[in-house]
N, C-alpha and C. Protein backbone atom coordinates (compact mmCIF):
# COMPACT_ATOMS: atom_id res chain seq x y z
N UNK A 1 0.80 -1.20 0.00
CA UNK A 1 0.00 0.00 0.00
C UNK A 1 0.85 1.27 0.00
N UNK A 2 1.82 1.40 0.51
CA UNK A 2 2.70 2.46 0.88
C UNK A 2 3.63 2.84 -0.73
N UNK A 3 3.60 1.80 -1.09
CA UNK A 3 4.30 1.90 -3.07
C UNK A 3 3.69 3.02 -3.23
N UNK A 4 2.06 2.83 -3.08
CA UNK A 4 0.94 3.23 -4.28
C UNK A 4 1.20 4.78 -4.17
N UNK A 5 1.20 5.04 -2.92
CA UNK A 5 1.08 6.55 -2.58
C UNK A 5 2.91 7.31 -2.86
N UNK A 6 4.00 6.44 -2.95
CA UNK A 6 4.59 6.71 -3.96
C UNK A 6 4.51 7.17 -5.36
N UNK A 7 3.94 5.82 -5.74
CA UNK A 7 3.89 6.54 -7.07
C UNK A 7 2.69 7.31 -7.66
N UNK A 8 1.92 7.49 -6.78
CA UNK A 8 0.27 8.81 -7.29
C UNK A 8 1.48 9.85 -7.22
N UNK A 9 2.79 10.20 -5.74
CA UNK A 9 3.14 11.45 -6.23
C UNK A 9 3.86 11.37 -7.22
N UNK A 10 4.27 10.42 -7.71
CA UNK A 10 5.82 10.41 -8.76
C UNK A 10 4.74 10.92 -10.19
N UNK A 11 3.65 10.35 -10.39
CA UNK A 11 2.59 10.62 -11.33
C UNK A 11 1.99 12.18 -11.52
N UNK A 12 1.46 12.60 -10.11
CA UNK A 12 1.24 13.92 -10.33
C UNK A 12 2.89 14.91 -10.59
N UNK A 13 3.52 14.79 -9.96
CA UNK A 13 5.04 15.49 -9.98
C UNK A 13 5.54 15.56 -11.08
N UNK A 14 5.49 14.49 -12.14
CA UNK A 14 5.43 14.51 -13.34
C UNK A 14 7.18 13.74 -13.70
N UNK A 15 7.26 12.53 -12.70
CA UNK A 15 8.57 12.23 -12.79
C UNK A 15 7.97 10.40 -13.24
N UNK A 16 8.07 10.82 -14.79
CA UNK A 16 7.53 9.68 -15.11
C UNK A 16 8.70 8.03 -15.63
N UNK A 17 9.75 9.06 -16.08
CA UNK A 17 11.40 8.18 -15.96
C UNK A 17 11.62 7.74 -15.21
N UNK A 18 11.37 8.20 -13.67
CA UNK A 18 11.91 7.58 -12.52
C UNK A 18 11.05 7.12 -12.21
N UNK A 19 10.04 6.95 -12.26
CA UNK A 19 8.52 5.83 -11.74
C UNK A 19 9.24 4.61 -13.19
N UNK A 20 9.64 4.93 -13.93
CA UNK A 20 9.69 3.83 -15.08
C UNK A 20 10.95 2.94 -15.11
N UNK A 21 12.45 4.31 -14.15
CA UNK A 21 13.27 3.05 -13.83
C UNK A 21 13.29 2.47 -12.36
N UNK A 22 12.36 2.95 -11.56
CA UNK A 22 12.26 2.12 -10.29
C UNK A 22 11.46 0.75 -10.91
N UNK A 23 10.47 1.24 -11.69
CA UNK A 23 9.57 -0.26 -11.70
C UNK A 23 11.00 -1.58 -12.12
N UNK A 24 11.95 -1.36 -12.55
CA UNK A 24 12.98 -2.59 -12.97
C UNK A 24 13.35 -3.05 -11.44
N UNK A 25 13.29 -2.40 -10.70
CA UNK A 25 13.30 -3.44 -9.29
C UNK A 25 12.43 -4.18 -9.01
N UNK A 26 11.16 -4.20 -9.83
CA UNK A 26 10.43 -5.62 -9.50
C UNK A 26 10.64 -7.00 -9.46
N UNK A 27 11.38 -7.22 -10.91
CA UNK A 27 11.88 -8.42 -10.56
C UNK A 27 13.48 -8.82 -9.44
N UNK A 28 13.85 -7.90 -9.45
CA UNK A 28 14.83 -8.55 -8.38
C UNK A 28 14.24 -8.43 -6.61
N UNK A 29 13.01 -7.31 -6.84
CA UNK A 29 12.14 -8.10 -5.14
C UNK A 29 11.23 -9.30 -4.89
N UNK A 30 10.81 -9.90 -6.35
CA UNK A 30 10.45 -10.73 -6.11
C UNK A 30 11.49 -11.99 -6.39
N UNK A 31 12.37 -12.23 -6.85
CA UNK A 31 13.39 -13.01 -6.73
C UNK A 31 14.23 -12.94 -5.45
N UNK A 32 14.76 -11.45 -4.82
CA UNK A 32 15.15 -11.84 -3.49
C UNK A 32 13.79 -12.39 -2.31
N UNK A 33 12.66 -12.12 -2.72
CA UNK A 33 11.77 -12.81 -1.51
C UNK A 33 11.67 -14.24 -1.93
N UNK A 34 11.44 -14.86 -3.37
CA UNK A 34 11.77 -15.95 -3.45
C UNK A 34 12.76 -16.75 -2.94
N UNK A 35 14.07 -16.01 -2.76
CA UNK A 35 15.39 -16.72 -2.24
C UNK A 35 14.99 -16.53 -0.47
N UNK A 36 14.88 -15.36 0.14
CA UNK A 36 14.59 -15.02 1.51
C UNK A 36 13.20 -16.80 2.04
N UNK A 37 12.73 -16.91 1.29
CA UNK A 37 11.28 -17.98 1.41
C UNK A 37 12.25 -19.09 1.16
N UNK A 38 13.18 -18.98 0.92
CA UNK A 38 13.50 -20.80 0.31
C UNK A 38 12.87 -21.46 -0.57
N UNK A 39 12.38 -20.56 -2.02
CA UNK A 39 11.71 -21.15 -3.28
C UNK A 39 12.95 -21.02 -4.37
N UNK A 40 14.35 -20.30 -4.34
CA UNK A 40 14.82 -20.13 -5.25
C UNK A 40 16.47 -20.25 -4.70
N UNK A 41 17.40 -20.57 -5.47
CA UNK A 41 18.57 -20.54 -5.50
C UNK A 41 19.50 -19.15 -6.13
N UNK A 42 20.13 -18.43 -5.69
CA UNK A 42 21.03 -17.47 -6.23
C UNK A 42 21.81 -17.82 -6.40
N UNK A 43 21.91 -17.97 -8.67
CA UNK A 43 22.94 -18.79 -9.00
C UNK A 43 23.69 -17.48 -10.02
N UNK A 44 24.82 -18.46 -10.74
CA UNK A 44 25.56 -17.22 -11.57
C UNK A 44 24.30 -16.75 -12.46
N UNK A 45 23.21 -17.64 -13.12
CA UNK A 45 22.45 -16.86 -14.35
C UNK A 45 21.20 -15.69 -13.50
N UNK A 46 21.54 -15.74 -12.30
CA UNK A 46 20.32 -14.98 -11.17
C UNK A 46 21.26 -13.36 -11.33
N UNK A 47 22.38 -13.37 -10.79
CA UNK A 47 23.19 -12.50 -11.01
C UNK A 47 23.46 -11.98 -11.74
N UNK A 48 23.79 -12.45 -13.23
CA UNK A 48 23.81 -11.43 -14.54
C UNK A 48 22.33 -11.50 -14.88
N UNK A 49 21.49 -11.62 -14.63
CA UNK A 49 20.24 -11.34 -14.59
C UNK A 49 20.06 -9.73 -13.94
N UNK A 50 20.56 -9.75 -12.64
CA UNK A 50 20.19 -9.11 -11.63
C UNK A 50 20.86 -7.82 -12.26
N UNK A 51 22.34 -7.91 -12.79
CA UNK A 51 23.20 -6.83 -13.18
C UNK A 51 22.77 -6.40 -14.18
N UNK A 52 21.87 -7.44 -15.37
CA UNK A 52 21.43 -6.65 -17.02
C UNK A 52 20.21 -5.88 -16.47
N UNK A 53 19.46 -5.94 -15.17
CA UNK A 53 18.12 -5.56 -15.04
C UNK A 53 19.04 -4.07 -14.52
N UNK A 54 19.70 -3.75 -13.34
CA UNK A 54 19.75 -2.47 -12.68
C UNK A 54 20.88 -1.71 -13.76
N UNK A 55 21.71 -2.57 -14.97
CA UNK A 55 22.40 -1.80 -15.92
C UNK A 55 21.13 -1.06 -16.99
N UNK A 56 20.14 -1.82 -17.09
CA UNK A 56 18.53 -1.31 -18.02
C UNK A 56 18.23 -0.10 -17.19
N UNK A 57 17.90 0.00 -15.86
CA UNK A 57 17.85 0.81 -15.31
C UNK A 57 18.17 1.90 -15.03
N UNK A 58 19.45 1.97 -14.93
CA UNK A 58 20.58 3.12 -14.97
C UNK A 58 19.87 3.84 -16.11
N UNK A 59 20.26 3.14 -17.37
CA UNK A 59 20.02 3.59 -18.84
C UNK A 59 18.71 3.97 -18.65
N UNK A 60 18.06 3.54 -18.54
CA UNK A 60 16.09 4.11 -18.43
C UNK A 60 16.43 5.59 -17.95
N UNK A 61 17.10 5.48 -16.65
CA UNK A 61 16.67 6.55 -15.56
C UNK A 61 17.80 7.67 -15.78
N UNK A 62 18.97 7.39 -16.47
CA UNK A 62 19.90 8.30 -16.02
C UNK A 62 19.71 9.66 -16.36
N UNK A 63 18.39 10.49 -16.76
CA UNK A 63 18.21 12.04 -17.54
C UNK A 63 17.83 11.91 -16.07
N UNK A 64 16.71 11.32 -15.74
CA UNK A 64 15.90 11.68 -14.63
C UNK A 64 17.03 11.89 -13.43
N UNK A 65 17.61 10.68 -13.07
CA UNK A 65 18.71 10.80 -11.88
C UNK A 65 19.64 12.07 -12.43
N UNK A 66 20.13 12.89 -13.44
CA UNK A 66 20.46 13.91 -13.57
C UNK A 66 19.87 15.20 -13.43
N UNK A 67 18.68 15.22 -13.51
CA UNK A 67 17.70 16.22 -12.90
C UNK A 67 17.04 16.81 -14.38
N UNK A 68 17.41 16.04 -15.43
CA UNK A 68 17.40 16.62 -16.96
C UNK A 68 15.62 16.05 -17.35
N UNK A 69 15.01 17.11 -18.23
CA UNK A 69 13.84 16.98 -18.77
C UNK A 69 13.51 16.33 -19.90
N UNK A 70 13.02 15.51 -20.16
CA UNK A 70 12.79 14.22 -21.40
C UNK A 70 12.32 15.45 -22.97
N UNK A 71 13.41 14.84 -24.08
CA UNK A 71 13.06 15.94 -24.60
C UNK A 71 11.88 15.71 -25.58
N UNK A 72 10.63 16.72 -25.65
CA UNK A 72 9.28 16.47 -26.44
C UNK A 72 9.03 15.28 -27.57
């Protein structure tokens, strides 16, 4: 519940890059709660998994994490 009201402000604020590279942490919270539960193993293909998802990320987000405006 506490996400949601995150992202209504990230929506009205108009920070729509960074609502778009946070969402790439989804799959690595549900893979670390999978591993935290004892449903999954953290193996080498989990890891370059984990590194191509927050390297996508970077790239998604990096205007926004610079403070720069998406251009029209």
């Amino acid at each position: 519940m506490p996400l949601f009201f995150f992202w209504d402000i990230g929506i009205k604020r108009g920070l729509l890059r960074a609502l778009g590279a946070a969402s790439y942490a989804t799959p690595l919270l549900s893979t670390l709660g999978l591993y935290l539960g004892g449903r999954a193993q953290i193996t080498l293909d989990v890891l370059l998994a984990a590194l191509l998802i927050v390297g996508g990320a970077v790239l998604a987000g990096s205007d926004a994490l610079r403070g720069r405006k998406a251009a029209p």
